[in-house]
C-alpha atoms as a PDB file:
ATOM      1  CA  UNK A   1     -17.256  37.306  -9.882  1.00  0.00           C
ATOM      2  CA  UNK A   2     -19.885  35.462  -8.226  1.00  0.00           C
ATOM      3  CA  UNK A   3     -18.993  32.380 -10.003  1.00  0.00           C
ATOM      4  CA  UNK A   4     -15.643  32.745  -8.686  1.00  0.00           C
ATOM      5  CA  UNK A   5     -16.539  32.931  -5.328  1.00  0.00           C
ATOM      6  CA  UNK A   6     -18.536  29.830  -5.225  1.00  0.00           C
ATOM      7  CA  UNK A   7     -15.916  27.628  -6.838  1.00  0.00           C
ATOM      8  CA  UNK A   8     -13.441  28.745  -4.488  1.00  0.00           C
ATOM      9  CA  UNK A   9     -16.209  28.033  -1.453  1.00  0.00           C
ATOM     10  CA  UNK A  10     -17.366  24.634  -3.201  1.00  0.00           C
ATOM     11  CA  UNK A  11     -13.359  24.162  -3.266  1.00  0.00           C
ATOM     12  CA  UNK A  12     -12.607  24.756   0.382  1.00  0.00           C
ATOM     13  CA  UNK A  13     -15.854  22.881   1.507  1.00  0.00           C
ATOM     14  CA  UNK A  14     -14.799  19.551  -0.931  1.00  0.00           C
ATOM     15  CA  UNK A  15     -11.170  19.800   1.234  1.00  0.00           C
ATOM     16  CA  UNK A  16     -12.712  20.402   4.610  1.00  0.00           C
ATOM     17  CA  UNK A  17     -15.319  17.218   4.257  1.00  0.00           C
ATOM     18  CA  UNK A  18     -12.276  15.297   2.176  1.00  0.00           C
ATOM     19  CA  UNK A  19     -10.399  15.938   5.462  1.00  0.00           C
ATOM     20  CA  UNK A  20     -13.021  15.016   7.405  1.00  0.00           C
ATOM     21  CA  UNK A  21     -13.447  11.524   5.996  1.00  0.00           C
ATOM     22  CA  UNK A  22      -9.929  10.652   5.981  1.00  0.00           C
ATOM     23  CA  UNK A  23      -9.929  11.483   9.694  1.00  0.00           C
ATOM     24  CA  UNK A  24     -12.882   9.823  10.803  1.00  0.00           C
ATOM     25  CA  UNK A  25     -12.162   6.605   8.929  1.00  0.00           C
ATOM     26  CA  UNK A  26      -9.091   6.034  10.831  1.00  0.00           C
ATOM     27  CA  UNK A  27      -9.153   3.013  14.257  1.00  0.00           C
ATOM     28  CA  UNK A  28      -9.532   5.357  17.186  1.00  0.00           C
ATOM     29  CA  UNK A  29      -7.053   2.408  18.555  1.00  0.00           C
ATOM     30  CA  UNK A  30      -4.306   4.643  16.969  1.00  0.00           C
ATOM     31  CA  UNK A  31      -5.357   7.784  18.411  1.00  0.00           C
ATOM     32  CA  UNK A  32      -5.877   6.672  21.517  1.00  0.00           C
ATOM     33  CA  UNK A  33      -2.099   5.209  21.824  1.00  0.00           C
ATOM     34  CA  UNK A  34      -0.720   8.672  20.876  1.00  0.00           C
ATOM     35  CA  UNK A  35      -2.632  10.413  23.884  1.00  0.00           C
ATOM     36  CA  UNK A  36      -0.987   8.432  26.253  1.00  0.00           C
ATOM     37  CA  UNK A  37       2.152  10.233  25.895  1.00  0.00           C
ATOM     38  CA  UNK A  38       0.880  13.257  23.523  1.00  0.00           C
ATOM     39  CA  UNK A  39      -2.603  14.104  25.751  1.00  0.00           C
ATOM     40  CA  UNK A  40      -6.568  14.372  25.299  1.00  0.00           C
ATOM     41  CA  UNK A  41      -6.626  15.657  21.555  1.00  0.00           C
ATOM     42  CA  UNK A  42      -2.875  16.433  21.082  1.00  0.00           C
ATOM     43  CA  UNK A  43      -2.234  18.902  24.137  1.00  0.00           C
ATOM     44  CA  UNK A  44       0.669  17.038  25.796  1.00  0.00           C
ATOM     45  CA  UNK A  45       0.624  18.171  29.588  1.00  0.00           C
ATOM     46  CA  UNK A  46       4.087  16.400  30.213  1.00  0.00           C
ATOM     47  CA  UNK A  47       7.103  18.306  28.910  1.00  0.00           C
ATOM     48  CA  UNK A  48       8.831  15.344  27.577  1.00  0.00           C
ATOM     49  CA  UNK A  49       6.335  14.636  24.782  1.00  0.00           C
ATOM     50  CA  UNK A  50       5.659  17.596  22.298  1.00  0.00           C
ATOM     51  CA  UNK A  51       2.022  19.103  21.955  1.00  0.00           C
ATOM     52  CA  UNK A  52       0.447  17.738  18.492  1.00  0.00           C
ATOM     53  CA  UNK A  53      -2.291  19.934  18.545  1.00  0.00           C
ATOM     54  CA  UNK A  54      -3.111  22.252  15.616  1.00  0.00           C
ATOM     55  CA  UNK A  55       0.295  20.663  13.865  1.00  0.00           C
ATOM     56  CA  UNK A  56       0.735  20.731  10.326  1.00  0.00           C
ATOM     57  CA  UNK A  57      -0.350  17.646   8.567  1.00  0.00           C
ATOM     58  CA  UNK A  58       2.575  17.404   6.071  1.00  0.00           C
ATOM     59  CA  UNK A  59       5.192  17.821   8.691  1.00  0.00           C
ATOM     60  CA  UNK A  60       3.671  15.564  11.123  1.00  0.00           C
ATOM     61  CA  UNK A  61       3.299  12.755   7.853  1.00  0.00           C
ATOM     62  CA  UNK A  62       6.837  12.997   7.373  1.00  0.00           C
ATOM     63  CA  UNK A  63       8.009  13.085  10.763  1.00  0.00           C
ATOM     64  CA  UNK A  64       5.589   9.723  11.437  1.00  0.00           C
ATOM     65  CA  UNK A  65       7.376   8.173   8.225  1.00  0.00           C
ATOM     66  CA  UNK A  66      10.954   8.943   9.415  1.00  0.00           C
ATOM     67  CA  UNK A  67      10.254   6.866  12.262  1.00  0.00           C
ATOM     68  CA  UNK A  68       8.582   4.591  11.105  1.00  0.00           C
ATOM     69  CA  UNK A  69      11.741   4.423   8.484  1.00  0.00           C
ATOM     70  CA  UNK A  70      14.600   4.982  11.215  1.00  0.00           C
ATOM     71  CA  UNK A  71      15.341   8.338   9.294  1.00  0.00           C
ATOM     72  CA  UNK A  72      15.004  10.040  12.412  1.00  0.00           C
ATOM     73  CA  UNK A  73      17.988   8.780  14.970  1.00  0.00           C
ATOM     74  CA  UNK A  74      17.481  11.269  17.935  1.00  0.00           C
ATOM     75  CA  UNK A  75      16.842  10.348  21.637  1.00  0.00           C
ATOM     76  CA  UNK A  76      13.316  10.660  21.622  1.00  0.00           C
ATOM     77  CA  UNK A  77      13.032   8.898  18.064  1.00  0.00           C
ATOM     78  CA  UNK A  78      14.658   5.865  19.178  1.00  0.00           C
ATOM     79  CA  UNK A  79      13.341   5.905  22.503  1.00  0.00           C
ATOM     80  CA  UNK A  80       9.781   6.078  22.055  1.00  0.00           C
ATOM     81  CA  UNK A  81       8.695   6.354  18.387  1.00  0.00           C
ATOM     82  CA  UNK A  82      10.561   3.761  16.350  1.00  0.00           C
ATOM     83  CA  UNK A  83       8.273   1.072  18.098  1.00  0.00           C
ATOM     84  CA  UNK A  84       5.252   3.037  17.927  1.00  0.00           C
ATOM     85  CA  UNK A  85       5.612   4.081  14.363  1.00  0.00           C
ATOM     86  CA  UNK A  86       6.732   0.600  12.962  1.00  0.00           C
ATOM     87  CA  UNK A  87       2.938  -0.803  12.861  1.00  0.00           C
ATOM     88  CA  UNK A  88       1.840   1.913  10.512  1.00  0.00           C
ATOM     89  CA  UNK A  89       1.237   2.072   7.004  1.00  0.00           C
ATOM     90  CA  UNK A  90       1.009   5.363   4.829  1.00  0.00           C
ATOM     91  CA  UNK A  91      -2.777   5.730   5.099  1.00  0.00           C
ATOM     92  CA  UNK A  92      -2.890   5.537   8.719  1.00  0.00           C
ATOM     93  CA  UNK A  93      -0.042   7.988   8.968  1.00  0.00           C
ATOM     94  CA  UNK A  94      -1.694  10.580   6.837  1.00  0.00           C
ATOM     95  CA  UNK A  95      -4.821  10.080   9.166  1.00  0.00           C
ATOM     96  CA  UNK A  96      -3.128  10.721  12.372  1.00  0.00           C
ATOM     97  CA  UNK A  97      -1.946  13.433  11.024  1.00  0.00           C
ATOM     98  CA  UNK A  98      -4.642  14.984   9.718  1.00  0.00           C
ATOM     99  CA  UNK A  99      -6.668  14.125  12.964  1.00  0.00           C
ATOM    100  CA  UNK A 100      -3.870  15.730  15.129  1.00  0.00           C
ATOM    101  CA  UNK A 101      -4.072  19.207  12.377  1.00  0.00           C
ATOM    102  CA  UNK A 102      -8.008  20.106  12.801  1.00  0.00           C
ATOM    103  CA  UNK A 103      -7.138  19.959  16.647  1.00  0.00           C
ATOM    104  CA  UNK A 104      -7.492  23.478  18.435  1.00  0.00           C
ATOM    105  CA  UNK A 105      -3.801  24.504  18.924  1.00  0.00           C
ATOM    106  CA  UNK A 106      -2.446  25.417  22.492  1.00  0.00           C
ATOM    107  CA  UNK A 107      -1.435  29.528  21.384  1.00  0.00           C
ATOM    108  CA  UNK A 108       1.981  30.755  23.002  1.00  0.00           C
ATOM    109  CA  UNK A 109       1.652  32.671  26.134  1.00  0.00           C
ATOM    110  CA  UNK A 110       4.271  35.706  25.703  1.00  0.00           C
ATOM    111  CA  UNK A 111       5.249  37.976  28.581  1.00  0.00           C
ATOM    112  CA  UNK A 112       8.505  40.187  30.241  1.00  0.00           C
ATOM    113  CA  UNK A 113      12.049  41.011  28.464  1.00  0.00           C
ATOM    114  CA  UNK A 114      13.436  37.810  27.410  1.00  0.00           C
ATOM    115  CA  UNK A 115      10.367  36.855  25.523  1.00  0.00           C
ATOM    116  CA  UNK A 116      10.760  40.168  24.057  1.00  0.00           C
ATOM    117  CA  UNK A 117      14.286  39.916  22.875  1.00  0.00           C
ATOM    118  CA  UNK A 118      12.832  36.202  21.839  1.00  0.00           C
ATOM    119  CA  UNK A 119      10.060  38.179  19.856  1.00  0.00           C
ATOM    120  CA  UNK A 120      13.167  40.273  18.101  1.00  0.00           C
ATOM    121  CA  UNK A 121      14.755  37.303  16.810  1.00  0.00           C
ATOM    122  CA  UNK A 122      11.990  35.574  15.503  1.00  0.00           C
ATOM    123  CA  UNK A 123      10.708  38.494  13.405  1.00  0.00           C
ATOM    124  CA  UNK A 124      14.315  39.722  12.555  1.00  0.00           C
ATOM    125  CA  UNK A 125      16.703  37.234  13.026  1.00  0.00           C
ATOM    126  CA  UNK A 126      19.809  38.122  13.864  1.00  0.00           C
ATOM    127  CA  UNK A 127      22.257  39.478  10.523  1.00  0.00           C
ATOM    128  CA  UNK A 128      25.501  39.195  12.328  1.00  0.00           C
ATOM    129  CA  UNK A 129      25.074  35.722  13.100  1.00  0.00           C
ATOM    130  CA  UNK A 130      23.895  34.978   9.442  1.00  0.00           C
ATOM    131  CA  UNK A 131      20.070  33.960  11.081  1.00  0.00           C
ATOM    132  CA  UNK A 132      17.320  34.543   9.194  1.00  0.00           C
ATOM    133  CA  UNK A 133      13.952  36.047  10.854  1.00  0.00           C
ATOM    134  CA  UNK A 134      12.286  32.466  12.277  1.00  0.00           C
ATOM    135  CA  UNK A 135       8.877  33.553  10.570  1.00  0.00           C
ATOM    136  CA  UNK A 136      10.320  33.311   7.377  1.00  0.00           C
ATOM    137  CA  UNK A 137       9.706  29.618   7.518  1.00  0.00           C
ATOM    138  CA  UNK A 138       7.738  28.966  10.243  1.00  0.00           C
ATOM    139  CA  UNK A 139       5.170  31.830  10.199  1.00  0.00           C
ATOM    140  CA  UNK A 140       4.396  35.299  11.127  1.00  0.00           C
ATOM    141  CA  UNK A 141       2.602  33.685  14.785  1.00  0.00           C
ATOM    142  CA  UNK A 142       5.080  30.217  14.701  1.00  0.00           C
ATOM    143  CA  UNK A 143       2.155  28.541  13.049  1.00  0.00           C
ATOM    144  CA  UNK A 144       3.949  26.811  10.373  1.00  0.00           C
ATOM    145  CA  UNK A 145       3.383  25.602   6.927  1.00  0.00           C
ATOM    146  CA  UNK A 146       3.502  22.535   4.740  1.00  0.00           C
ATOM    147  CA  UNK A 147       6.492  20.838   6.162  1.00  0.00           C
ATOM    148  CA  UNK A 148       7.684  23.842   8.288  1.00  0.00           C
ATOM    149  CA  UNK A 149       6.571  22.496  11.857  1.00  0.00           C
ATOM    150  CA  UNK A 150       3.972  24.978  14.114  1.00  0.00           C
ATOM    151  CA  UNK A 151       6.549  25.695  16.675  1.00  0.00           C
ATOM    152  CA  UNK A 152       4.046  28.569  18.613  1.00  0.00           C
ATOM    153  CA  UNK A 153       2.159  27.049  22.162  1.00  0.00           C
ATOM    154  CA  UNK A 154       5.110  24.321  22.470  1.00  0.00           C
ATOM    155  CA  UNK A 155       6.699  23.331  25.993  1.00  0.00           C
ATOM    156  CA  UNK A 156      10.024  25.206  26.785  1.00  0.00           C
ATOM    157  CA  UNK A 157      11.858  22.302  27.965  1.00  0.00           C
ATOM    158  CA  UNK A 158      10.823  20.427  24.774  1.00  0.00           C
ATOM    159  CA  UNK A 159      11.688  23.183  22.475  1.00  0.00           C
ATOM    160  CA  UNK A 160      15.453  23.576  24.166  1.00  0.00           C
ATOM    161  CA  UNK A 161      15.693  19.916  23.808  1.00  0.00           C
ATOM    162  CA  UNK A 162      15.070  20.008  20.155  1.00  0.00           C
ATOM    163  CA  UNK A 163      17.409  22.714  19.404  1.00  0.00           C
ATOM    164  CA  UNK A 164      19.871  21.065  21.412  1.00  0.00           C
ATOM    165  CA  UNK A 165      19.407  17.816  19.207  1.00  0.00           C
ATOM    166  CA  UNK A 166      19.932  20.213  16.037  1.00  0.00           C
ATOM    167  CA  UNK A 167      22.880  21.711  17.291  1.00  0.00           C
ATOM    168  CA  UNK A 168      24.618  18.238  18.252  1.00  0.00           C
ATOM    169  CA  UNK A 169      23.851  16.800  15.230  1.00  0.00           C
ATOM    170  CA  UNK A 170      21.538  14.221  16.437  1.00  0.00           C
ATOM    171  CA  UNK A 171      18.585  15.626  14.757  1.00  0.00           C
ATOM    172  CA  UNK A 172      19.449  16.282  11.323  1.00  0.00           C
ATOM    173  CA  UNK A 173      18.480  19.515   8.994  1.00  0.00           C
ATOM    174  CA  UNK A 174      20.226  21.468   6.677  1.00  0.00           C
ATOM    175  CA  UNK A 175      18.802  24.696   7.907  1.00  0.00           C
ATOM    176  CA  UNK A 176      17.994  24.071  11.581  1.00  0.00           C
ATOM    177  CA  UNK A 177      21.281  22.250  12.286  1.00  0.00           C
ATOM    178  CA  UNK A 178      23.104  25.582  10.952  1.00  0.00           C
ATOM    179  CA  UNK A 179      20.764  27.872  12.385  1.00  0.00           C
ATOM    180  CA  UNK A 180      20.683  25.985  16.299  1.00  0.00           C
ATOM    181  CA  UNK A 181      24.585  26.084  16.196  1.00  0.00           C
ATOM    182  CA  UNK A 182      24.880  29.860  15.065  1.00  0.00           C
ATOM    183  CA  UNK A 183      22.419  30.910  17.876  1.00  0.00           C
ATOM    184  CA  UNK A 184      23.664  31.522  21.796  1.00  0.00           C
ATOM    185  CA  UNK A 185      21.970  29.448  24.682  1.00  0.00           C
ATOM    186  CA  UNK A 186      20.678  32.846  25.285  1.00  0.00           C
ATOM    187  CA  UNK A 187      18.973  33.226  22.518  1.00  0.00           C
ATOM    188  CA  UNK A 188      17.252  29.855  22.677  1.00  0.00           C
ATOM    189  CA  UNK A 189      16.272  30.703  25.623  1.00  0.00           C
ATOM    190  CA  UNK A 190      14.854  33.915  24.590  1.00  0.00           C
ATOM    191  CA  UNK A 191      13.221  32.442  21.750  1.00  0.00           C
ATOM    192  CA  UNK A 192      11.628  29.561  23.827  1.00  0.00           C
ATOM    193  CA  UNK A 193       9.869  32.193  26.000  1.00  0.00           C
ATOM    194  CA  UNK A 194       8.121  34.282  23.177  1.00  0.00           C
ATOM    195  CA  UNK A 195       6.711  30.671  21.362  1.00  0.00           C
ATOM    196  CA  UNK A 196       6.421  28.412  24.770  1.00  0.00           C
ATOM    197  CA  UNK A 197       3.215  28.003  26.522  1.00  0.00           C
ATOM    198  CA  UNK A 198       4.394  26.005  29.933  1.00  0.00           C
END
């Protein structure tokens, strides 16, 4: 049992330095052009830009690479990221990324009766609309995992934007463009006051 336990700790401790590394290896030149628009470590104060903070590597890799690739065609992609994201190579992306994850993340601040009907919906969904409890993907807290963004301790405005990129079509995802179009402008509104943190 013991020898269990210590390949499972020598395990964790091997990923947390391997993170490490990859992090610290990366040009701070790159970090410091994301905080001009993201913020000091990832905590965007401006709701245009969403928070990076405490975001899940493997989403943010893939989000960097559809930019960089011109996979992602909303707004905000074409405005502001498609130039920023064109410079970087694979490696660099999976730094940022992992330098932006291992940031303290900005927690939600939840309070009154629309960020309790918000609360509902995330940890039920809503059956008669066909919408499945949010947590399923995105975690018990809004978290996240793997690919499923941390969507917990975002701005509101940003967050309504988003869903209102899903639901036109802009933004493109099989389950998110379904899901955004199902739910009522109430309900995003609801949902943006149980995960926001303005």
């Amino acid at each position: 049992m013991k020898t269990v336990r210590f390949a499972a700790a020598a395990s964790m401790a091997l990923g947390l330095i391997s993170s490490l590394a990859c992090a610290q290896q990366l040009d701070p030149k790159f970090i410091a052009g994301c905080q001009k628009c993201h913020g000091q470590g990832g905590d965007s104060v401006s709701p245009m830009f969403p928070r990076l903070n405490g975001q899940q590597a493997e989403y943010m890799s893939a989000q960097l690479k559809n930019f960089r690739d011109h996979k992602r065609d909303d707004t905000h992609a074409r405005g502001y990221m498609w130039g920023n994201a064109r410079v970087l190579d694979d490696k660099t992306i999976a730094q940022i990324a992992q330098y932006f994850a291992q940031q303290k993340p900005t927690g939600a601040q939840t309070g009154g009766a629309l960020a309790a009907e918000g609360a509902q919906l995330y940890q039920s969904g809503d059956p008669s609309k066909g919408i499945n409890p949010c947590q399923q993907c995105h975690g018990k807290a809004g978290e996240g995992a793997g690919v499923m963004p941390r969507i917990a301790g975002q701005h509101s405005a940003y967050f309504r934007m988003v869903m209102g990129a899903f639901r036109s079509g802009q933004r493109k995802s099989d389950v998110m463009s379904v899901v955004a179009k199902n739910l009522s402008d109430r309900q995003i509104e609801a949902l943006s006051s149980y995960l926001s943190n303005d």
